[in-house]
Protein backbone atom coordinates (compact mmCIF):
# COMPACT_ATOMS: atom_id res chain seq x y z
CA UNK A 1 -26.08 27.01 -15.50
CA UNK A 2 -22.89 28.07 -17.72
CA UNK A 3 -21.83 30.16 -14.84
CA UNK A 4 -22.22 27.25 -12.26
CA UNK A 5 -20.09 24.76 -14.37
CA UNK A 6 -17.50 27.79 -14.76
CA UNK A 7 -17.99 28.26 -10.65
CA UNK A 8 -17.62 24.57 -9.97
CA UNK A 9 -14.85 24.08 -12.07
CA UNK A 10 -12.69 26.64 -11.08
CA UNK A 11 -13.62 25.28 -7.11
CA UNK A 12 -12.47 22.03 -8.80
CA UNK A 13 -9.26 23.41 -10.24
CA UNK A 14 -8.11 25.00 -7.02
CA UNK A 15 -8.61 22.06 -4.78
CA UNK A 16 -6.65 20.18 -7.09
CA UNK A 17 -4.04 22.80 -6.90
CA UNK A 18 -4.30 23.00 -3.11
CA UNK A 19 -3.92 19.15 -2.57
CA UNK A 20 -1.11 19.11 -5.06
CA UNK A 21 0.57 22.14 -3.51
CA UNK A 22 0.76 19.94 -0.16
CA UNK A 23 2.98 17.78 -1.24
CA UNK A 24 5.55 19.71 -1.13
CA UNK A 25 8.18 19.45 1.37
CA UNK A 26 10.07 22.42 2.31
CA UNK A 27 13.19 22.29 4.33
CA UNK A 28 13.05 25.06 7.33
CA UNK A 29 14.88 26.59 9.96
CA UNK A 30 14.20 25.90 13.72
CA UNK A 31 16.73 27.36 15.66
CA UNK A 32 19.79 26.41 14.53
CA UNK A 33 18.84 23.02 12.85
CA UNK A 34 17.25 22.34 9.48
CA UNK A 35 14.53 20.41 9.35
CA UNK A 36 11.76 19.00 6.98
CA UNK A 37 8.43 18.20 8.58
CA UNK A 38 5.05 17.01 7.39
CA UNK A 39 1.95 14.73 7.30
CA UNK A 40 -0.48 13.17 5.21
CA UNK A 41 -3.91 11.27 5.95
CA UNK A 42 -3.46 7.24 6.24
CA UNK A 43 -5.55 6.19 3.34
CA UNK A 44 -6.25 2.84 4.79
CA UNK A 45 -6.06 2.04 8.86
CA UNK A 46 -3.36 3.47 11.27
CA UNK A 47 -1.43 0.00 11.91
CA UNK A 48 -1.37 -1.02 7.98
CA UNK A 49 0.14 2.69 7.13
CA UNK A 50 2.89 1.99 9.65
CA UNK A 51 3.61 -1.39 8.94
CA UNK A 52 4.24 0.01 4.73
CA UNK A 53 6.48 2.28 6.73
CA UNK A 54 8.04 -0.37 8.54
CA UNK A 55 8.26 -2.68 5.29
CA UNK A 56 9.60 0.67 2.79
CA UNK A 57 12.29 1.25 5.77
CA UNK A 58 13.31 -2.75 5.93
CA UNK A 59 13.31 -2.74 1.70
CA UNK A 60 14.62 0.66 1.13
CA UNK A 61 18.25 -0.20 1.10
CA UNK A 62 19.69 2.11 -1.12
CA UNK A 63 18.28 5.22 0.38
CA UNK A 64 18.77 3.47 4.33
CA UNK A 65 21.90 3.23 6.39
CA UNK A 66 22.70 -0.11 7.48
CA UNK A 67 21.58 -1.13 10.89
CA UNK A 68 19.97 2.24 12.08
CA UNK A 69 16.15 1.59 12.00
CA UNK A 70 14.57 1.49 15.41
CA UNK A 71 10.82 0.50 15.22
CA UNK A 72 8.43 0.43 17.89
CA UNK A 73 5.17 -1.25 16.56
CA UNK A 74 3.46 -0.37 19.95
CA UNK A 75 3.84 3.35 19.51
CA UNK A 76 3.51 3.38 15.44
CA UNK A 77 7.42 4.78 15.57
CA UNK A 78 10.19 4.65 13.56
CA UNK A 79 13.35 6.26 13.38
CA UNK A 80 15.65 5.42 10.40
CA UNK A 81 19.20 7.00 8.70
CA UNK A 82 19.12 8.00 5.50
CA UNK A 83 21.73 8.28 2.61
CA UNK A 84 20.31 10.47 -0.92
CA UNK A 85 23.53 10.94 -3.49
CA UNK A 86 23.32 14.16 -5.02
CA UNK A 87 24.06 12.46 -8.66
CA UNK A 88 25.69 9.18 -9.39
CA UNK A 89 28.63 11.17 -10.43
CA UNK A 90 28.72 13.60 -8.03
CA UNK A 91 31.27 13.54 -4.92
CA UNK A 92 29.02 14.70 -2.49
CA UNK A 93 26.12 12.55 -0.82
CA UNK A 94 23.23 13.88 1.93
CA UNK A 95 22.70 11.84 4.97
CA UNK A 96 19.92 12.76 7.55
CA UNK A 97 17.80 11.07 10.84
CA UNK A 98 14.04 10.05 9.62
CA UNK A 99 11.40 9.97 11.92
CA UNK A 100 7.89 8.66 11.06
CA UNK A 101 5.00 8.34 13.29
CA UNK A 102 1.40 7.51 12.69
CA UNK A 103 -0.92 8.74 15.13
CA UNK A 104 -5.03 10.18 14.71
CA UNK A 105 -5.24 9.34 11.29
CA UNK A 106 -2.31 10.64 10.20
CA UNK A 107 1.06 9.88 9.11
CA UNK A 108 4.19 12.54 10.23
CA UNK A 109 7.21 12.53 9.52
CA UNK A 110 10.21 14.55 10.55
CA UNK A 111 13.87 15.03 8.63
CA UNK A 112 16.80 16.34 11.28
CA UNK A 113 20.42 15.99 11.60
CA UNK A 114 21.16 17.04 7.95
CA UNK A 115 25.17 16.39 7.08
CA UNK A 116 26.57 16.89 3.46
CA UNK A 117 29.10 13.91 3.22
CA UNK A 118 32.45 13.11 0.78
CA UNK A 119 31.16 10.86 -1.89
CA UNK A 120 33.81 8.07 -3.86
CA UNK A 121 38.18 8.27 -3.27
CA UNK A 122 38.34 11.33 -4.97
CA UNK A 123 36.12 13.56 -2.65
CA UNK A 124 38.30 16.34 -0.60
CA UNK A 125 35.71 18.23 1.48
CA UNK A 126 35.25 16.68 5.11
CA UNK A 127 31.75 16.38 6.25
CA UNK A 128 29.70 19.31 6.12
CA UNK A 129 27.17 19.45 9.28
CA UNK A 130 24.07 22.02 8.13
CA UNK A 131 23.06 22.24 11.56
CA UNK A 132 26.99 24.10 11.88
CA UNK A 133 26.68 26.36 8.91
CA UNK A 134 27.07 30.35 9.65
CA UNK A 135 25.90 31.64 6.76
CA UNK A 136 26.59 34.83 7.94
CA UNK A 137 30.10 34.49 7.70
CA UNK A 138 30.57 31.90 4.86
CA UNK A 139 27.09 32.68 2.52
CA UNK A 140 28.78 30.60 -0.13
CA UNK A 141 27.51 27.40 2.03
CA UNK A 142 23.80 28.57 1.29
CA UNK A 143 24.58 25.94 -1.80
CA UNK A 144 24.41 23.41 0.62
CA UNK A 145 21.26 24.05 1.71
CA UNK A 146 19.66 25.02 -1.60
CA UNK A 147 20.64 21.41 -3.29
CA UNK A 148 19.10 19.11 0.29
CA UNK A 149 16.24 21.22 -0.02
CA UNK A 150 15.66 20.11 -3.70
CA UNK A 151 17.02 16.41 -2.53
CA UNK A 152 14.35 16.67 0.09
CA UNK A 153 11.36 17.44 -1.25
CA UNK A 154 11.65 14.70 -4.47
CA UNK A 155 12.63 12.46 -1.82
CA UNK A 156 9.49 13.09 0.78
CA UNK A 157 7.09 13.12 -1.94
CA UNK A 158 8.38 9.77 -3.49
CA UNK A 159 8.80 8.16 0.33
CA UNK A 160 5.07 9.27 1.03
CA UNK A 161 3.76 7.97 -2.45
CA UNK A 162 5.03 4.52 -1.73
CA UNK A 163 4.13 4.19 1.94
CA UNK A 164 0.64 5.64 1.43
CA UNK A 165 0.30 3.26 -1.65
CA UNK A 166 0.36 0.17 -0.27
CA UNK A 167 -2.25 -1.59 1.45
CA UNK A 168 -1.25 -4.14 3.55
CA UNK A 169 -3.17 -7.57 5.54
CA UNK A 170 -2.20 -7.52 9.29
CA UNK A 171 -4.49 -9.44 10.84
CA UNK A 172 -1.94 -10.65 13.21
CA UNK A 173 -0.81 -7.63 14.61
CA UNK A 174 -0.51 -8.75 18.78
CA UNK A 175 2.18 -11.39 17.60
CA UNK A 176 3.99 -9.30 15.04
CA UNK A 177 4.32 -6.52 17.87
CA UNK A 178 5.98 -9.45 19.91
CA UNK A 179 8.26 -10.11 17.40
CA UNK A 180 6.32 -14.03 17.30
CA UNK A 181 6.05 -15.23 13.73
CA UNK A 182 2.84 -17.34 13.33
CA UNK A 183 0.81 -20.14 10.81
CA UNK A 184 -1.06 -18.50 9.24
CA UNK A 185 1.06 -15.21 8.31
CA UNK A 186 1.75 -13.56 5.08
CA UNK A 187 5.33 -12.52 4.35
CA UNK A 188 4.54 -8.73 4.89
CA UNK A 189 3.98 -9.72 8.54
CA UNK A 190 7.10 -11.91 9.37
CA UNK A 191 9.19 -9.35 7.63
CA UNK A 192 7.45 -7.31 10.69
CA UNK A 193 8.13 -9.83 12.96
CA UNK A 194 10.93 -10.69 12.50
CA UNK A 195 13.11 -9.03 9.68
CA UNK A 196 14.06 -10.04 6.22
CA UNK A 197 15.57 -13.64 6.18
CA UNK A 198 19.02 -14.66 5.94
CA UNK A 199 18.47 -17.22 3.17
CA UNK A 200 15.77 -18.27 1.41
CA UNK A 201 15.02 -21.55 -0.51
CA UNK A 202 12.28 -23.02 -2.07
CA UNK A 203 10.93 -26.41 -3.78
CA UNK A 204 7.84 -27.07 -5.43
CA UNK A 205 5.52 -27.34 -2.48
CA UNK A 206 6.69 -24.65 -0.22
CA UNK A 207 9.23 -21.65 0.35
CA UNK A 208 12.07 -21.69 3.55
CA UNK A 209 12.88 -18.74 5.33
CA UNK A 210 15.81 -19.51 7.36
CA UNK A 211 17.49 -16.72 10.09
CA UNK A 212 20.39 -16.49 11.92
CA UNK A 213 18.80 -17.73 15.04
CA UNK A 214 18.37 -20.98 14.05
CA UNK A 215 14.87 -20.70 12.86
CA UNK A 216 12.97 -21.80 9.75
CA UNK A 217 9.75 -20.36 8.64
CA UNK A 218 7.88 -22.40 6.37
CA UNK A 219 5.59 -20.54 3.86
CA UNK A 220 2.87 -22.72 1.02
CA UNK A 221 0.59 -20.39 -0.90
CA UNK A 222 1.89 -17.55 0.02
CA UNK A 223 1.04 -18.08 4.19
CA UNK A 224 3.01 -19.63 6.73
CA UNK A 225 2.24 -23.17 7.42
CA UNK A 226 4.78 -23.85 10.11
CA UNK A 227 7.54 -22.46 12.06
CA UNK A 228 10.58 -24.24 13.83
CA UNK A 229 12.67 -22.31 16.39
């Protein structure tokens, strides 16, 4: 019986190491480019997985660059510009093309276009394209590579954590995919719908989400109860 416990444990021990150990992201070569690819199960359904992808990309605006997410509910696809600094006082930044997808279960995603770029007035290196690097002839660039591939990894693990975390209500999925904004809606799903809203104020009996078209989405108890366009 000793000897099972001991058996099962160690099983126990490595599966824990194994699912740990695939969490890492590692930054590889494919042809000339350097990419970062990988996937994890969707812990809840296919659409809810995408739409905490959709929501981290829309909220992420630190690590996003401004107006470059493309989203295509229909085919669970995103495609999003990224910005990691190096440090807060460090002069150089990374900046890289993020593609997720969710598809048989699964989420993917897929890093490309990698560019090391100045960081603050006092940067004096122009941008540094890793896709570019001969490393035959300057080896000394290999730091380039070494640091995104550290960025990469704490940044993939993090980006998965919160995206597989959340578990989110669309039950209104055919009008959030037609970018319609319903009564009846949570705020996860207009932000779907529709985007993040220009201003928003509130009273006592109900919040106003107003956008730059014109139109007002009015949300009491934390669903929409009207909408005027």
């Amino acid at each position: 019986d000793d000897m099972k416990f001991m058996i099962l444990t160690a099983l126990m021990m490595t599966s824990i190491t194994f699912a740990h150990a695939q969490e890492s992201y590692t930054l590889i070569k494919e042809g000339n480019s350097y990419i970062c690819k990988g996937s994890q199960p969707c812990k809840y359904d296919e659409k809810a997985t995408f739409g905490s992808a959709a929501l981290w990309a829309i909220e992420k605006s630190s690590n996003i660059i401004e107006n470059t997410l493309k989203c295509d509910a229909k085919k669970l696809s995103l495609s999003v510009g990224c910005n990691i600094e190096e440090s807060e006082n460090s002069d150089k930044a990374y900046t890289f093309q993020l593609n997720i997808g969710v598809n048989k279960g699964k989420i993917e995603f897929l890093i490309k276009d990698v560019k090391c770029i100045p960081k603050g007035v006092m940067a004096v290196f122009k941008t540094v394209s890793l896709d570019k690097l001969n490393l035959e002839k300057k080896p000394q660039n290999k730091e380039y590579v070494d640091k995104f591939s550290v960025l990469c990894n704490q940044f993939m693990q993090q980006t998965m954590k919160e995206i597989l975390g959340e578990n989110i209500d669309l039950s209104h999925w055919e009008a959030i995919i037609n970018g319609q904004v319903v009564k009846g809606m949570n705020p996860n799903e207009v932000i779907l719908a529709k985007g993040k809203p220009l201003t928003v104020t509130e009273n006592s009996q109900r919040t106003m989400w107003s956008y730059e078209s014109g139109s007002i989405v009015m949300i009491e108890n934390g669903i929409v109860s009207g909408v005027i366009n």
